[in-house]
Protein backbone atom coordinates (compact mmCIF):
# COMPACT_ATOMS: atom_id res chain seq x y z
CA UNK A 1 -9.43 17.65 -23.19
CA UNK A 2 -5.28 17.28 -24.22
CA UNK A 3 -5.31 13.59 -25.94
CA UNK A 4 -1.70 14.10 -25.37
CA UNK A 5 -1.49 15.21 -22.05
CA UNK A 6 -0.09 11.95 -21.41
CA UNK A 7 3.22 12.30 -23.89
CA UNK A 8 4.66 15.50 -22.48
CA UNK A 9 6.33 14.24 -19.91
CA UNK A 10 8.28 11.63 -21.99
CA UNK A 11 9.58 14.22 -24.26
CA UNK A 12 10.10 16.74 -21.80
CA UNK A 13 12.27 13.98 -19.62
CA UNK A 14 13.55 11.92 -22.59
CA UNK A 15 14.05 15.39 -25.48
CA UNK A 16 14.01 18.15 -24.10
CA UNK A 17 16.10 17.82 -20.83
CA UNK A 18 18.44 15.86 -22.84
CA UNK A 19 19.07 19.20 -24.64
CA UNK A 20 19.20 21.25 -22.31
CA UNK A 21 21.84 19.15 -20.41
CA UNK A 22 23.63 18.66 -23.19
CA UNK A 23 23.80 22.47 -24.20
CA UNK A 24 24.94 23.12 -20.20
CA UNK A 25 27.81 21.12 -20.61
CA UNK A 26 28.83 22.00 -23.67
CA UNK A 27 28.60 25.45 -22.45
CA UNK A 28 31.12 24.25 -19.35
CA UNK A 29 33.34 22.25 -21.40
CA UNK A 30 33.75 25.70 -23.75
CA UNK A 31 34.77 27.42 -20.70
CA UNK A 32 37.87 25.30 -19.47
CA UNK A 33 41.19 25.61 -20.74
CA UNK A 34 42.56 23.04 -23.43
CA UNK A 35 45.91 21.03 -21.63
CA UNK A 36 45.67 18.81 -24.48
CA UNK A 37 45.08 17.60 -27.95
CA UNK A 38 41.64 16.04 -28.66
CA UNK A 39 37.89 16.20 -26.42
CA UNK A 40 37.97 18.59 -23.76
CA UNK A 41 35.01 16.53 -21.96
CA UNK A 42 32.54 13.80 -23.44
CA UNK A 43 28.88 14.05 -22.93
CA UNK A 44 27.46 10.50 -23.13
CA UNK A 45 23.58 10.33 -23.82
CA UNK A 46 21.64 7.26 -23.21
CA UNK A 47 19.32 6.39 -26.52
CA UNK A 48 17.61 3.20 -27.56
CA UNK A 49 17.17 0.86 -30.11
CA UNK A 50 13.16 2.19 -30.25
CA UNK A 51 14.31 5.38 -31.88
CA UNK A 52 15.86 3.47 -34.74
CA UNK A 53 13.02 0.72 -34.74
CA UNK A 54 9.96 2.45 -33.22
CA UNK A 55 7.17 -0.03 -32.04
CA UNK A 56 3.58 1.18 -32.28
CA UNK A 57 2.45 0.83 -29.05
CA UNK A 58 5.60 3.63 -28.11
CA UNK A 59 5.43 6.19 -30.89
CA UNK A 60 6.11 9.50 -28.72
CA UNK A 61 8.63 7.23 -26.90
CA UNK A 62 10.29 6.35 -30.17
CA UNK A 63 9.81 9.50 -31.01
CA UNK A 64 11.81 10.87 -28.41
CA UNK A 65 14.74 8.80 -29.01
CA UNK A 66 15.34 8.82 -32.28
CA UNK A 67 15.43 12.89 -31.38
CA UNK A 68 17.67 12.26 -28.75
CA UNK A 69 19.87 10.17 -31.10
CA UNK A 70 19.81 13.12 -34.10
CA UNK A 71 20.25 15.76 -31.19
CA UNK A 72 23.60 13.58 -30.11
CA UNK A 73 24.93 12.62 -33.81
CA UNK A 74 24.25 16.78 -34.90
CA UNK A 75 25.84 18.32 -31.97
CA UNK A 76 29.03 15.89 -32.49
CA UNK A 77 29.62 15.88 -36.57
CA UNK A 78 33.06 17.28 -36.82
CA UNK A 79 33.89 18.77 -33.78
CA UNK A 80 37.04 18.91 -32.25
CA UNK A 81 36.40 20.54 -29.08
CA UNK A 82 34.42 17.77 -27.01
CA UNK A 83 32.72 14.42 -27.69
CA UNK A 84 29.23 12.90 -27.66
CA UNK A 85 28.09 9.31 -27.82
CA UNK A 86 24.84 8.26 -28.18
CA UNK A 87 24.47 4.66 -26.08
CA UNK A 88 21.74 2.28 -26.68
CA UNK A 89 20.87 0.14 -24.18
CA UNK A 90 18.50 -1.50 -25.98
C-alpha cells in the first residue's frame, strides 16, 4: 500500500505542472522577437502564504508551494528577457 498515494496529485497539479507551464512559456516568449526594452511576456504563478508558513495538517500542500514559490523566484533572479511573479492569495 502507497501511504502517499494521496499527495501526488497535489504536487503533480500544484509543482510539477507549474513547471512545466512555466518552462512552455518561457520557451514561447524566447521565440518572439524583442520590439522593445524590458519583459518580453510575464508569467504570473499563483502561490500561497502556506508555502512560507506551512500548517501541519497541509505539509505536501505547503510543500508544494513553497516549491512553486522557489521555482518562480529562481527562474526570475536577474533576467532580462521576461518576468515572473509569484502571487499569494493567501
Amino acid at each position: 500500500m502507497d501511504v502517499d498515494a494521496e499527495s501526488y496529485p497535489t504536487i503533480e497539479i500544484n509543482l510539477t505542472a507549474m513547471i512545466k507551464s512555466t518552462r512552455l512559456a518561457i520557451d514561447a516568449f524566447l521565440k518572439q522577437p524583442k520590439l522593445q526594452d524590458g519583459p518580453i511576456g510575464v508569467i504570473v504563478n499563483t502561490t500561497s502564504i502556506a508555502g512560507l508558513y506551512p500548517a501541519f495538517t497541509a505539509p505536501v500542500y505547503g510543500a508544494s508551494k513553497w516549491g512553486n514559490h522557489f521555482v518562480s523566484v529562481a527562474n526570475d533572479r536577474n533576467n532580462r528577457i521576461y518576468k515572473i511573479d509569484g502571487l499569494s492569495s493567501s
